[in-house]
N, C-alpha and C. Protein backbone atom coordinates (compact mmCIF):
# COMPACT_ATOMS: atom_id res chain seq x y z
N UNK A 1 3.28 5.70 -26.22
CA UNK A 1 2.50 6.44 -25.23
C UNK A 1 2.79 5.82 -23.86
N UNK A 2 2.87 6.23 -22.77
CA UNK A 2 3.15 6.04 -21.76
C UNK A 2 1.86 5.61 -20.82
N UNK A 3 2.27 5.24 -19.84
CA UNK A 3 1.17 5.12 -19.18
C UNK A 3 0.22 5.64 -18.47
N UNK A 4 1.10 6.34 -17.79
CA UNK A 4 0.06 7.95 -17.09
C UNK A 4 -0.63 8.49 -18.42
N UNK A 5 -0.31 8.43 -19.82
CA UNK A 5 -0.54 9.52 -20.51
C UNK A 5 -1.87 8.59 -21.17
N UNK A 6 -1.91 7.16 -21.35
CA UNK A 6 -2.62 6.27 -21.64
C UNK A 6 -3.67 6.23 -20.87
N UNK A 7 -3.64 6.67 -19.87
CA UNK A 7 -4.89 6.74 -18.64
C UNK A 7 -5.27 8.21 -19.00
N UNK A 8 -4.91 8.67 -18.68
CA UNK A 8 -5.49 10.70 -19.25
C UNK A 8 -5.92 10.43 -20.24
N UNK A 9 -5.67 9.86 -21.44
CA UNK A 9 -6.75 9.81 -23.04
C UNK A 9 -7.18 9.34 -22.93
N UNK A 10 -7.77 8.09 -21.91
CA UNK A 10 -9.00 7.27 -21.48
C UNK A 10 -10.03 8.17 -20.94
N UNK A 11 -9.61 9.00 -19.94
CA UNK A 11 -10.52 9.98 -18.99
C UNK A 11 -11.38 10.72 -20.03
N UNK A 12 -10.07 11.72 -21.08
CA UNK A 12 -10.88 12.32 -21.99
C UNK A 12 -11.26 11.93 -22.78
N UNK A 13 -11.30 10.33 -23.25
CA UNK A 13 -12.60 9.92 -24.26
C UNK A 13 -13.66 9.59 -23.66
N UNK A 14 -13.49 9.05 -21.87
CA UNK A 14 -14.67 9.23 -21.34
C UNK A 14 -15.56 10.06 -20.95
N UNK A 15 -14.50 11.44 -20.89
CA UNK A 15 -15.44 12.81 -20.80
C UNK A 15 -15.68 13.42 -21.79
N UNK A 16 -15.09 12.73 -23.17
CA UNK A 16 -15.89 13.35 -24.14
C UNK A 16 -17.20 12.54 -24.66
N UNK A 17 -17.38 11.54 -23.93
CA UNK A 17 -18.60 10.55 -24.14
C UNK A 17 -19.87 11.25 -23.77
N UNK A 18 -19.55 12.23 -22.97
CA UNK A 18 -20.86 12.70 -22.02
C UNK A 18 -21.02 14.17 -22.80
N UNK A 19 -19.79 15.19 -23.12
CA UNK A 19 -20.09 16.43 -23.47
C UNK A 19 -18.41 16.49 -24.40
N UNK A 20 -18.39 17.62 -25.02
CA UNK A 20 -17.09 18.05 -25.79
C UNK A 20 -16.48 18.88 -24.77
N UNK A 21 -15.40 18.43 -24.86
CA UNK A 21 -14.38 19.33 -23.90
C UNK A 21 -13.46 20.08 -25.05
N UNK A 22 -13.26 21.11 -24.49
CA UNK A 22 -12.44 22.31 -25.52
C UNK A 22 -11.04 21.90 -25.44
N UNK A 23 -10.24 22.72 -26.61
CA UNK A 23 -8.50 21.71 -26.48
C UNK A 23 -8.06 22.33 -25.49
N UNK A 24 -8.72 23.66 -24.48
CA UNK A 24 -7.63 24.15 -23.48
C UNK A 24 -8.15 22.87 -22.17
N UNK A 25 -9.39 22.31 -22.40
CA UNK A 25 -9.56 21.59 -21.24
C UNK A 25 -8.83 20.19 -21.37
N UNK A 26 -8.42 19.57 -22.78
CA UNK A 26 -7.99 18.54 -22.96
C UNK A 26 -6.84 18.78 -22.35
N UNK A 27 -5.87 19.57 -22.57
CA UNK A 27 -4.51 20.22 -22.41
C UNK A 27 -4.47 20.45 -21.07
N UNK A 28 -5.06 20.71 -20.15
CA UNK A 28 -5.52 21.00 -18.52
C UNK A 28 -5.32 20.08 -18.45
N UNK A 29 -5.89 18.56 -18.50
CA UNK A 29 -6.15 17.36 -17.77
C UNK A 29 -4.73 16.72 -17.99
N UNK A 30 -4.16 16.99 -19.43
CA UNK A 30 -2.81 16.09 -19.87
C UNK A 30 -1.67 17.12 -18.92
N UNK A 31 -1.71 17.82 -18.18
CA UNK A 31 -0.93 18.57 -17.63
C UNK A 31 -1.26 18.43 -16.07
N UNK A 32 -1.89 17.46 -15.91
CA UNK A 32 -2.73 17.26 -14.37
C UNK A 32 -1.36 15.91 -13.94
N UNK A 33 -0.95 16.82 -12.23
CA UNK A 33 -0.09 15.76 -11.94
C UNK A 33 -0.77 14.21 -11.34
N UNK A 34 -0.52 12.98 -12.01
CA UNK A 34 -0.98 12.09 -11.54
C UNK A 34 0.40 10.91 -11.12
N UNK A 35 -0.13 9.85 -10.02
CA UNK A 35 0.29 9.03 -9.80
C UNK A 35 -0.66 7.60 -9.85
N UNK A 36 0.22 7.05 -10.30
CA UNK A 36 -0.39 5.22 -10.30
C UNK A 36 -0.77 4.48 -9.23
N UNK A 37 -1.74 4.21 -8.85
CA UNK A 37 -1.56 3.13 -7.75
C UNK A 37 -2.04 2.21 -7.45
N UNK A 38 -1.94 0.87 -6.95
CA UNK A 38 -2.82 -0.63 -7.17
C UNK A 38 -3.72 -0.63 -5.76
N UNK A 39 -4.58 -0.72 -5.66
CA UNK A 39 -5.44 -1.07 -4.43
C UNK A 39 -5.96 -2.39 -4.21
N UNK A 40 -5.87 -3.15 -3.51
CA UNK A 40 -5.89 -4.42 -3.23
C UNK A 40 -7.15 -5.03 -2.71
N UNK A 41 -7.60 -5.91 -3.01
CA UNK A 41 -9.04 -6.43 -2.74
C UNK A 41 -9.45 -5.66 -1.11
N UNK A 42 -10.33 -5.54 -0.70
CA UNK A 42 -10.76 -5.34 0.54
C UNK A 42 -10.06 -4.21 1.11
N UNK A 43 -9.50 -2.99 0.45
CA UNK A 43 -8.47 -2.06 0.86
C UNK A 43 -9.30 -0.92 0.64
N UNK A 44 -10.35 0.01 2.00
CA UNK A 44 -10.16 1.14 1.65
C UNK A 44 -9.45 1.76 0.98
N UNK A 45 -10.19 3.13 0.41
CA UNK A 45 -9.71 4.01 -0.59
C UNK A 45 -10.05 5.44 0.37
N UNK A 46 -10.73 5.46 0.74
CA UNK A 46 -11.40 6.86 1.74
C UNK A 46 -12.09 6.08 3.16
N UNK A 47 -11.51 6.73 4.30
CA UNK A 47 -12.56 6.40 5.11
C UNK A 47 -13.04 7.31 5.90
N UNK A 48 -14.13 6.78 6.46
CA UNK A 48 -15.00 8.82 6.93
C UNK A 48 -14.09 9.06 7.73
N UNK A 49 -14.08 10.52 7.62
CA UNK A 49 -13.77 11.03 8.50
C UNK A 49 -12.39 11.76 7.85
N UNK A 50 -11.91 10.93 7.01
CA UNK A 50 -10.32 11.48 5.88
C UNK A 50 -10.87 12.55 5.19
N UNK A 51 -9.95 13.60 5.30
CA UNK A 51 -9.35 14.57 4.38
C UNK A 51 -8.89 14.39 3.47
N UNK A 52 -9.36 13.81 2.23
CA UNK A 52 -8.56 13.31 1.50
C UNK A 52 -7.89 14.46 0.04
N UNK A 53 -6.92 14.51 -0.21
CA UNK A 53 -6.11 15.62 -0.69
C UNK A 53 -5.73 15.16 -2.12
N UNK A 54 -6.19 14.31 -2.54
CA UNK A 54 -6.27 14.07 -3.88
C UNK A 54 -7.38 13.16 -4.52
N UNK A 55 -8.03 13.23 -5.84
CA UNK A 55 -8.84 12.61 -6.39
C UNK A 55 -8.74 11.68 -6.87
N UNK A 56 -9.20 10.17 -6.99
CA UNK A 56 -9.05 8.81 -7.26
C UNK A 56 -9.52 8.58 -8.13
N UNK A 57 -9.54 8.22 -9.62
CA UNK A 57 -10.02 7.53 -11.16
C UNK A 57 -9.68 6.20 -11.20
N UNK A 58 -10.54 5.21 -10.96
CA UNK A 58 -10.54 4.02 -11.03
C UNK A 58 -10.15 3.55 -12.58
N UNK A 59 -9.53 3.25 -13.13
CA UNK A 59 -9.24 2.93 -14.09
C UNK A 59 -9.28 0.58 -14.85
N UNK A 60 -9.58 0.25 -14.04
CA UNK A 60 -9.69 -1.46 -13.94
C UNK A 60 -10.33 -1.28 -12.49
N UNK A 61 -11.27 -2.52 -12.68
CA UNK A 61 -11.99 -2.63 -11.49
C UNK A 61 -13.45 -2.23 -11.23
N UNK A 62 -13.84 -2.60 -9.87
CA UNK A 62 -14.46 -1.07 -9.61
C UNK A 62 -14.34 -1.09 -7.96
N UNK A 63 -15.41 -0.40 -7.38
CA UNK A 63 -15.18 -0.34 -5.88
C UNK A 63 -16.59 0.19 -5.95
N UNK A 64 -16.78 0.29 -4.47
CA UNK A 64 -18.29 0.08 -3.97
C UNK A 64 -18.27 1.02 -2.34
N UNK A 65 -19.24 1.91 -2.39
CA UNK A 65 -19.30 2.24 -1.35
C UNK A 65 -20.34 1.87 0.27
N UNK A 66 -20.03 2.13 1.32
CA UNK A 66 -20.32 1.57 2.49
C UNK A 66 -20.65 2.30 3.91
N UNK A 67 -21.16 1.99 4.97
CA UNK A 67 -21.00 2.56 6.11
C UNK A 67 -21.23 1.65 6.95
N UNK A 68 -20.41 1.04 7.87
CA UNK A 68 -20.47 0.28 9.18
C UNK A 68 -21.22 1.01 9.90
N UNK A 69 -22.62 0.21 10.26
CA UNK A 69 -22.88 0.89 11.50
C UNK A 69 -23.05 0.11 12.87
N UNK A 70 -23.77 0.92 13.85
CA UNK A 70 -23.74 0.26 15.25
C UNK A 70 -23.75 -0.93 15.54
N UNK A 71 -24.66 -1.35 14.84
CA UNK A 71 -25.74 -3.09 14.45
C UNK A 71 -24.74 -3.74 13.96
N UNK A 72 -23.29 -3.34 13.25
CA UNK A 72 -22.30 -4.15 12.59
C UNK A 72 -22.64 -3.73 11.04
């Protein structure tokens, strides 16, 4: 099994943790174009104001969300 494909049967045993997904939805997700990518300690992932044009699945890790404000 590959690795992209090793991460997609993670997703759908995690989305089948919550509800049953049908085999056309399993088959949807294994047909979903993905790319790999490492994010590095202290490295935005989104920051306001981005358009961001694809969806992020944390797969190791986690991340935490934030807002700088005036006060620092």
């Amino acid at each position: 099994m590959n690795t992209i494909h090793h991460h997609t049967a993670a997703l759908i045993r995690k989305l089948e943790s919550i509800a049953p997904l049908a085999p056309e939805e399993k088959a949807a997700l294994l047909r979903l174009p993905l790319r790999l990518k490492t994010v590095a300690a202290h490295q935005d992932i989104v920051r306001a104001g981005d358009s961001p044009s694809e969806s992020c699945l944390i797969v190791a890790g986690f991340a935490c969300r934030y807002i700088i404000t005036a006060e620092g």
